[in-house]
PDB file of N, CA and C in Angstrom:
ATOM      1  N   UNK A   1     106.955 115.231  92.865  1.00  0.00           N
ATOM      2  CA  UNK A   1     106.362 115.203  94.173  1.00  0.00           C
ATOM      3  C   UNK A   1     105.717 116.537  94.549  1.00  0.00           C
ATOM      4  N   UNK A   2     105.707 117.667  93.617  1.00  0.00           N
ATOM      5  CA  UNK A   2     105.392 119.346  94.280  1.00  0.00           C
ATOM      6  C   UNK A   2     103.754 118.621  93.647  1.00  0.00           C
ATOM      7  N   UNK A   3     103.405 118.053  93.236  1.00  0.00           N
ATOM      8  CA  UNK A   3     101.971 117.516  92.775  1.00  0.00           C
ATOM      9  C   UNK A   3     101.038 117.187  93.995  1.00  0.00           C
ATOM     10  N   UNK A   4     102.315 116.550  94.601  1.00  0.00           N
ATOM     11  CA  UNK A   4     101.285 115.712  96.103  1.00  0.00           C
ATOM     12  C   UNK A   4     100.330 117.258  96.648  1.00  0.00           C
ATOM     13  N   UNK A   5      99.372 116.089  97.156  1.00  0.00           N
ATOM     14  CA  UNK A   5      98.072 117.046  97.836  1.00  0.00           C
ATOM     15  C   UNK A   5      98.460 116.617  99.623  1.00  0.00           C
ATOM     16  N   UNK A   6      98.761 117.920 100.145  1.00  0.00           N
ATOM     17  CA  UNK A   6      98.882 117.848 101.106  1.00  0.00           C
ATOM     18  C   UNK A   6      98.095 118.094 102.308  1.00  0.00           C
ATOM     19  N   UNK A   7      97.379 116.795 102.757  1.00  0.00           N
ATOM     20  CA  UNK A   7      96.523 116.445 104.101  1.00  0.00           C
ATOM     21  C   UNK A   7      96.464 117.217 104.946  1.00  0.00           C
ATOM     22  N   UNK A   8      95.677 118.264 105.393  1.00  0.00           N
ATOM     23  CA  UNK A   8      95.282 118.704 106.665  1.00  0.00           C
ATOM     24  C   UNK A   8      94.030 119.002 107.406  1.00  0.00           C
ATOM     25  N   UNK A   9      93.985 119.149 108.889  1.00  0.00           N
ATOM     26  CA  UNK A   9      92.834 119.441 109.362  1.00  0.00           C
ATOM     27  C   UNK A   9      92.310 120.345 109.864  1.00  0.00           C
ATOM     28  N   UNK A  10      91.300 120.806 110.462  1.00  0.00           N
ATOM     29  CA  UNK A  10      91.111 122.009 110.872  1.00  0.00           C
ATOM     30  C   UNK A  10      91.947 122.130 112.288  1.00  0.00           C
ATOM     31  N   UNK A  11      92.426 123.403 112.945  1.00  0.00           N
ATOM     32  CA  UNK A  11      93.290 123.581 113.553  1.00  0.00           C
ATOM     33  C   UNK A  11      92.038 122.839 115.286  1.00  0.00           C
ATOM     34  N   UNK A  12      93.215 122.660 116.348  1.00  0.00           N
ATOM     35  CA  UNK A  12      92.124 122.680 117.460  1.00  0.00           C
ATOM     36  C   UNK A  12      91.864 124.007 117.452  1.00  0.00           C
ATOM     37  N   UNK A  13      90.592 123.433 118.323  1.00  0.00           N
ATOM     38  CA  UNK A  13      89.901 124.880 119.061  1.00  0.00           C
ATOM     39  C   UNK A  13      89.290 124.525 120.134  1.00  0.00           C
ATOM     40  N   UNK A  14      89.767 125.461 121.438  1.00  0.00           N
ATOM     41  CA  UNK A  14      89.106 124.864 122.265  1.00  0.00           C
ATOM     42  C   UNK A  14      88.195 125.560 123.233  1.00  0.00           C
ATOM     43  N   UNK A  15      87.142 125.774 121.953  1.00  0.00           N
ATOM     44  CA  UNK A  15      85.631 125.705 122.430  1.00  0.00           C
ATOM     45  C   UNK A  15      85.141 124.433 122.162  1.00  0.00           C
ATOM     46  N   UNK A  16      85.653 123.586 121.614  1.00  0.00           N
ATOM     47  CA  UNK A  16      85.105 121.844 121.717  1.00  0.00           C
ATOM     48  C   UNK A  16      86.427 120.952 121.849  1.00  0.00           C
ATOM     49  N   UNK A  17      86.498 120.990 123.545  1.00  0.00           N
ATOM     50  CA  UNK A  17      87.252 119.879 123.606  1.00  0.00           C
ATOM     51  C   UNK A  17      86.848 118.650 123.850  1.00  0.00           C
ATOM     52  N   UNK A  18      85.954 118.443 123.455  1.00  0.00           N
ATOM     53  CA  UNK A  18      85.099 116.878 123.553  1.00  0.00           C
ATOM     54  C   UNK A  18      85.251 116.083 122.309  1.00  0.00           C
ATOM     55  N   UNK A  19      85.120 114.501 122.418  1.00  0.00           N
ATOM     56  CA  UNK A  19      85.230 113.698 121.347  1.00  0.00           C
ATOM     57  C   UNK A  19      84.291 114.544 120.450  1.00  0.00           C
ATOM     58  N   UNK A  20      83.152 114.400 120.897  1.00  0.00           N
ATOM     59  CA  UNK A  20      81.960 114.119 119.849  1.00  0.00           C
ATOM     60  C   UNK A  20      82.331 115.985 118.901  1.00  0.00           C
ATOM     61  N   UNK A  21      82.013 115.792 117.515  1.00  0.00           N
ATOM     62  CA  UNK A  21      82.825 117.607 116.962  1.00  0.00           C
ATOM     63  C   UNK A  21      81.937 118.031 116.070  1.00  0.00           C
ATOM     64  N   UNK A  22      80.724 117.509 116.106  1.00  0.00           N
ATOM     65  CA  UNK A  22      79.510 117.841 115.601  1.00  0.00           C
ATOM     66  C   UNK A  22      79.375 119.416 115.687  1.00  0.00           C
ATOM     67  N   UNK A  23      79.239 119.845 116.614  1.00  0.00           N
ATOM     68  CA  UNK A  23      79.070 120.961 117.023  1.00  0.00           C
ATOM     69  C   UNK A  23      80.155 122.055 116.278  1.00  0.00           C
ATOM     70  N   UNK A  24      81.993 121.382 116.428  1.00  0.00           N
ATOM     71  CA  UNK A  24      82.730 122.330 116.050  1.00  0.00           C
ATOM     72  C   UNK A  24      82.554 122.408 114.152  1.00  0.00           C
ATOM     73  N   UNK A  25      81.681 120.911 113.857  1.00  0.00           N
ATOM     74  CA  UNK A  25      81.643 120.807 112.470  1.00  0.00           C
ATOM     75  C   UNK A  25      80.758 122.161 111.676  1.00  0.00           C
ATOM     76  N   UNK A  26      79.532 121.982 112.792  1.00  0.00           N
ATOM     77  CA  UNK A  26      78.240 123.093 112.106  1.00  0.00           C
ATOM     78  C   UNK A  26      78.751 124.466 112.600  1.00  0.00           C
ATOM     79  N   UNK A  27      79.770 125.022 113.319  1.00  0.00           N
ATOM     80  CA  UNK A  27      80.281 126.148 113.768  1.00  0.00           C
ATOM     81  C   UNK A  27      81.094 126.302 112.272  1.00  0.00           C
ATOM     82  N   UNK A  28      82.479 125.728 112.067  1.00  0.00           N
ATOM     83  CA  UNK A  28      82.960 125.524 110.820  1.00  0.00           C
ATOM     84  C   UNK A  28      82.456 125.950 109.461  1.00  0.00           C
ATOM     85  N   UNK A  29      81.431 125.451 109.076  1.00  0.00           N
ATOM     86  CA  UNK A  29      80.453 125.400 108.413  1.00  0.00           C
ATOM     87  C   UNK A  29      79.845 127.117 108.526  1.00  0.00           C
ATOM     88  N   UNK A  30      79.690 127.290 109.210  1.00  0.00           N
ATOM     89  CA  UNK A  30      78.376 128.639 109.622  1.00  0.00           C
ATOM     90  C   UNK A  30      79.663 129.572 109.462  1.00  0.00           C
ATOM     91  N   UNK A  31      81.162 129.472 109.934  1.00  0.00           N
ATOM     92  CA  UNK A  31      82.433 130.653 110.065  1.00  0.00           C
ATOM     93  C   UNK A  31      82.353 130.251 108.669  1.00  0.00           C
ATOM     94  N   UNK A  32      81.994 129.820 107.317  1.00  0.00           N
ATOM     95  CA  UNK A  32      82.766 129.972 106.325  1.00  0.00           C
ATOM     96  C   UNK A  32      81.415 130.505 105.558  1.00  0.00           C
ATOM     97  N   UNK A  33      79.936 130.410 105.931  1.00  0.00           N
ATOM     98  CA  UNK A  33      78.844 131.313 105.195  1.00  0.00           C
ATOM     99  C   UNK A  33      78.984 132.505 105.851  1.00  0.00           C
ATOM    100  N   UNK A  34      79.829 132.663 106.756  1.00  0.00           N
ATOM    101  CA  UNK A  34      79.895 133.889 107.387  1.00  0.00           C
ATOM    102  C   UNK A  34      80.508 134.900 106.574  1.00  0.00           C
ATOM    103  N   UNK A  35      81.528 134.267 106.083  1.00  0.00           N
ATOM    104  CA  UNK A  35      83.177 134.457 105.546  1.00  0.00           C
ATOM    105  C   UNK A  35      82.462 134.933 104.189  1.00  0.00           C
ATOM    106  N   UNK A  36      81.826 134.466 103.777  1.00  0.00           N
ATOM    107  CA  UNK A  36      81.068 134.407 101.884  1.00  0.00           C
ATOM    108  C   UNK A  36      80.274 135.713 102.206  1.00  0.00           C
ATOM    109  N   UNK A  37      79.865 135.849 103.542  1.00  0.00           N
ATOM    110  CA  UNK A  37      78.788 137.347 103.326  1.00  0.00           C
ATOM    111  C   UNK A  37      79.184 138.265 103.600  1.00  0.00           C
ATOM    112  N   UNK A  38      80.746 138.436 104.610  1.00  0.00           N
ATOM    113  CA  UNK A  38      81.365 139.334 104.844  1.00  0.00           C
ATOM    114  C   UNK A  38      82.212 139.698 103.077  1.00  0.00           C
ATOM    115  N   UNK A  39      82.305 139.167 102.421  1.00  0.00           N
ATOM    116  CA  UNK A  39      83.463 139.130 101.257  1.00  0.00           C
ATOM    117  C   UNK A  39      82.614 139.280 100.163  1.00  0.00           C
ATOM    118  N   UNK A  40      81.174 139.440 100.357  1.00  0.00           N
ATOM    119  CA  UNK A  40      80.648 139.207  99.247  1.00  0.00           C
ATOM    120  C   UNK A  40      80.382 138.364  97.892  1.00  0.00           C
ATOM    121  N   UNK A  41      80.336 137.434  98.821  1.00  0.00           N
ATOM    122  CA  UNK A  41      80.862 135.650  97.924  1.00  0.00           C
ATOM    123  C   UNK A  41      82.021 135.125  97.301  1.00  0.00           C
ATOM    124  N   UNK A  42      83.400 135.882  98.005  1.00  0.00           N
ATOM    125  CA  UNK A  42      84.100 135.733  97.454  1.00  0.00           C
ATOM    126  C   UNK A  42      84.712 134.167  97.525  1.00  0.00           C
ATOM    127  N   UNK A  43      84.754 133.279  97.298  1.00  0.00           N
ATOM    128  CA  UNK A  43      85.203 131.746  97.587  1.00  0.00           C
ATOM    129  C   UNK A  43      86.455 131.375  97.329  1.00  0.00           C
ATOM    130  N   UNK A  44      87.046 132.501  96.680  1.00  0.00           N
ATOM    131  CA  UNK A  44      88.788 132.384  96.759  1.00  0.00           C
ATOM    132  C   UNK A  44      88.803 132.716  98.263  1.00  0.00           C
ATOM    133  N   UNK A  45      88.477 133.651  98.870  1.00  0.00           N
ATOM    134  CA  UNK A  45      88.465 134.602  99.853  1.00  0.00           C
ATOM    135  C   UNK A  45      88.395 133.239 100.823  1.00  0.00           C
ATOM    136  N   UNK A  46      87.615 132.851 100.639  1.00  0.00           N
ATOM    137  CA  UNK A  46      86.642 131.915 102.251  1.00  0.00           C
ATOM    138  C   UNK A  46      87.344 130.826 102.188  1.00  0.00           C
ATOM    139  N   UNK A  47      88.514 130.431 100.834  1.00  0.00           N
ATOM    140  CA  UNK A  47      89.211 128.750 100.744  1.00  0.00           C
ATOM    141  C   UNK A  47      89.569 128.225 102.355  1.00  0.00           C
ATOM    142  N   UNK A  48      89.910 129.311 102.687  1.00  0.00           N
ATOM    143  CA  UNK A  48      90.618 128.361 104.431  1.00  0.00           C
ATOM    144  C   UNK A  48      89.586 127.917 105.328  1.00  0.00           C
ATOM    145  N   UNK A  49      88.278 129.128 105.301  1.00  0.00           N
ATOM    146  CA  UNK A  49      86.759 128.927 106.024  1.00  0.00           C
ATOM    147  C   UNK A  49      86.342 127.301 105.416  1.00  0.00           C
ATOM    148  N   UNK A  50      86.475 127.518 103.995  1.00  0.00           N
ATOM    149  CA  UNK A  50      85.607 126.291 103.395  1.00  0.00           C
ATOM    150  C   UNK A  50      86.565 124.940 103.432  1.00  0.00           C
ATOM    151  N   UNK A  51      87.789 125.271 103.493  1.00  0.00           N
ATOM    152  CA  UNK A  51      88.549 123.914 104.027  1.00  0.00           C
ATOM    153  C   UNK A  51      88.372 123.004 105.319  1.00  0.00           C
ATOM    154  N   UNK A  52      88.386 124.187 106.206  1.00  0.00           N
ATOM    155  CA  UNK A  52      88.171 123.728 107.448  1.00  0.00           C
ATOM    156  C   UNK A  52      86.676 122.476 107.838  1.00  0.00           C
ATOM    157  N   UNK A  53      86.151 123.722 107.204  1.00  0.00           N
ATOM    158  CA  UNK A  53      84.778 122.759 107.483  1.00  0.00           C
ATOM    159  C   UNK A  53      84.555 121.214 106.568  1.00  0.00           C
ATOM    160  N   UNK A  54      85.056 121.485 105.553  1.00  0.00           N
ATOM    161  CA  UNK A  54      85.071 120.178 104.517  1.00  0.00           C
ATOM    162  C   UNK A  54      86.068 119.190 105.095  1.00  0.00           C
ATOM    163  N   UNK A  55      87.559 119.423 106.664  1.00  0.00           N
ATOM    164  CA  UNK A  55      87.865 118.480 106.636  1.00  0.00           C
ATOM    165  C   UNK A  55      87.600 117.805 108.355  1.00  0.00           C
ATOM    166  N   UNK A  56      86.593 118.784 108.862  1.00  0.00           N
ATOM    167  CA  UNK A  56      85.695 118.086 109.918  1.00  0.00           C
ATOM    168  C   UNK A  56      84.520 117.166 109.519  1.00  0.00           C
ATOM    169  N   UNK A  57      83.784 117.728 108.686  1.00  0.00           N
ATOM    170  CA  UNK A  57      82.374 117.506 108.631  1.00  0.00           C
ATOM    171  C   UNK A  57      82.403 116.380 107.883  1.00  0.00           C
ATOM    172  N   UNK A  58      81.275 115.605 108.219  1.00  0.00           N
ATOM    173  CA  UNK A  58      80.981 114.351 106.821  1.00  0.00           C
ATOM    174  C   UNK A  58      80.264 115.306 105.467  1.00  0.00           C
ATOM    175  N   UNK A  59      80.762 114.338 104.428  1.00  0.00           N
ATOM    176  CA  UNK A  59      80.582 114.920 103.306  1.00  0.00           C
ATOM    177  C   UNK A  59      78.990 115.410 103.028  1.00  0.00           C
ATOM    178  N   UNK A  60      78.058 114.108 103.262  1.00  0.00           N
ATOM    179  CA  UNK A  60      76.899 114.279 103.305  1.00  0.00           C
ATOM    180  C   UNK A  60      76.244 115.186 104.009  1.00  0.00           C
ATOM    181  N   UNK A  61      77.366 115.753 104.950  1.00  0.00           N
ATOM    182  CA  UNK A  61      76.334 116.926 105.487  1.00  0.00           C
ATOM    183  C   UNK A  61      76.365 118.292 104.860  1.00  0.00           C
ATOM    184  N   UNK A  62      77.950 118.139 104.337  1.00  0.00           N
ATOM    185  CA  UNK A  62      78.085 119.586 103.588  1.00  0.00           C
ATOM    186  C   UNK A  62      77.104 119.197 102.313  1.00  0.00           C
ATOM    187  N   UNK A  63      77.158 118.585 101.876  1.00  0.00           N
ATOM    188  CA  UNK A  63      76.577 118.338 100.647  1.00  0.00           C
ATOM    189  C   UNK A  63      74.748 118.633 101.125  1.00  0.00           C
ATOM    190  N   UNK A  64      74.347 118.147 102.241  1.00  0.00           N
ATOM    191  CA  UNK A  64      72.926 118.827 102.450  1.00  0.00           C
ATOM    192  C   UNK A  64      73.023 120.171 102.609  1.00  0.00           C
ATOM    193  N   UNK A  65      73.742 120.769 103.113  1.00  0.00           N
ATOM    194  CA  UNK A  65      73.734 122.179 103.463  1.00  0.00           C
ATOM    195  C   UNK A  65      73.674 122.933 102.321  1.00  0.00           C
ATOM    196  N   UNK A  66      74.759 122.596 101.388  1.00  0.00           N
ATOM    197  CA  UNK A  66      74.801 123.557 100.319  1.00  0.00           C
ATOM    198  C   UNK A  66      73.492 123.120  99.777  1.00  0.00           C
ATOM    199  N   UNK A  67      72.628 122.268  99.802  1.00  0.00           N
ATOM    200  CA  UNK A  67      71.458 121.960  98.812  1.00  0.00           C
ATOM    201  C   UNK A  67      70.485 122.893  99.700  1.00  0.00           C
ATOM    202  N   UNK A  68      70.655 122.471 101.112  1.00  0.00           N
ATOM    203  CA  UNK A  68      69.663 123.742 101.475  1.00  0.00           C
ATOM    204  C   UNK A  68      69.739 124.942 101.174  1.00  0.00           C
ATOM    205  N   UNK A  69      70.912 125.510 101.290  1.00  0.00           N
ATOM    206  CA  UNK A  69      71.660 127.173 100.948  1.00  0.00           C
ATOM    207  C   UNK A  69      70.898 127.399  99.544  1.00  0.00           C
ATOM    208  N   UNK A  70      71.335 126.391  99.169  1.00  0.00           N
ATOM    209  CA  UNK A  70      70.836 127.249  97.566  1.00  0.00           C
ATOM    210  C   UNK A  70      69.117 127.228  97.216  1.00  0.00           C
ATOM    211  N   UNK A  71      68.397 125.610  98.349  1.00  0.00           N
ATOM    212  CA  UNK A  71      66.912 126.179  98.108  1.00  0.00           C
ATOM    213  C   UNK A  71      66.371 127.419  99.156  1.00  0.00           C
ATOM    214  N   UNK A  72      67.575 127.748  99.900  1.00  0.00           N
ATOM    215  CA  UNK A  72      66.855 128.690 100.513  1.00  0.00           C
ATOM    216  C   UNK A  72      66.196 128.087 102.014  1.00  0.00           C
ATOM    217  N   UNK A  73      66.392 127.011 102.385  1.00  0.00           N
ATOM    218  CA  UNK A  73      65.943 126.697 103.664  1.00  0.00           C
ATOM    219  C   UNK A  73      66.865 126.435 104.343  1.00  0.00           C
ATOM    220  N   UNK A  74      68.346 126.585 104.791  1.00  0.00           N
ATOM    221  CA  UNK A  74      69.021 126.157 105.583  1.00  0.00           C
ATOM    222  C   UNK A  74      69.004 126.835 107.123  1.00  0.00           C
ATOM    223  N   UNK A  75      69.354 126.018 107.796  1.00  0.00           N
ATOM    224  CA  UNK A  75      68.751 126.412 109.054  1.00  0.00           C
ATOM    225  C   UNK A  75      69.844 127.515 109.616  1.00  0.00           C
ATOM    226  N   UNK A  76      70.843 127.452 109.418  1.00  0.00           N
ATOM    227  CA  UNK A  76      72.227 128.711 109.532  1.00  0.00           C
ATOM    228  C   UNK A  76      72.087 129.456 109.369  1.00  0.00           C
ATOM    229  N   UNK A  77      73.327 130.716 109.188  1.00  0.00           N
ATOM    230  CA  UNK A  77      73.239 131.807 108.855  1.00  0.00           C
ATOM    231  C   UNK A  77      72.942 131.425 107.499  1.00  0.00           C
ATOM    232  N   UNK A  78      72.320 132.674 106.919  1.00  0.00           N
ATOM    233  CA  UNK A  78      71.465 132.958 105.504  1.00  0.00           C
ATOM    234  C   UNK A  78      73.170 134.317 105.014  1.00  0.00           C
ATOM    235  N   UNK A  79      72.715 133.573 103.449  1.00  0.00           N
ATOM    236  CA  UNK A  79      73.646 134.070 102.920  1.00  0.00           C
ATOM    237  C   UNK A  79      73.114 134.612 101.810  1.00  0.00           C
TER     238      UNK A  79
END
């Protein structure tokens, strides 16, 4: 059982106490390219930044983002 993957979410925060978490998703998201430029890409470093956001956000959006990040057009912070 030390195998099991254990479920969690990003903590509250309450700068979005509203249903809709769009907002706390692309904040999430932007605190963990933040996290990569303060650390110098470190992605061991940013695991809790990049958790968070991977367990708000829909997949498809992280998955656009990083495609933007890496062509270079994402609308966020630039990393």
């Amino acid at each position: 059982m030390a195998d099991e993957l254990k479920v969690e979410t990003t903590p509250r925060d309450p700068r979005f106490p509203n249903t809709n978490q769009s907002q706390h998703c692309w904040t999430r998201y932007n605190e963990w390219v933040l996290c990569l430029k303060r650390t110098e890409g470190d992605s061991a470093g940013c695991f809790k930044t990049r958790k968070f956001a991977l367990s708000i956000c829909p997949n498809e959006w992280i998955e656009k983002w990083d495609e933007e990040r890496e062509a270079g057009n994402f609308p966020g912070l630039k990393y």
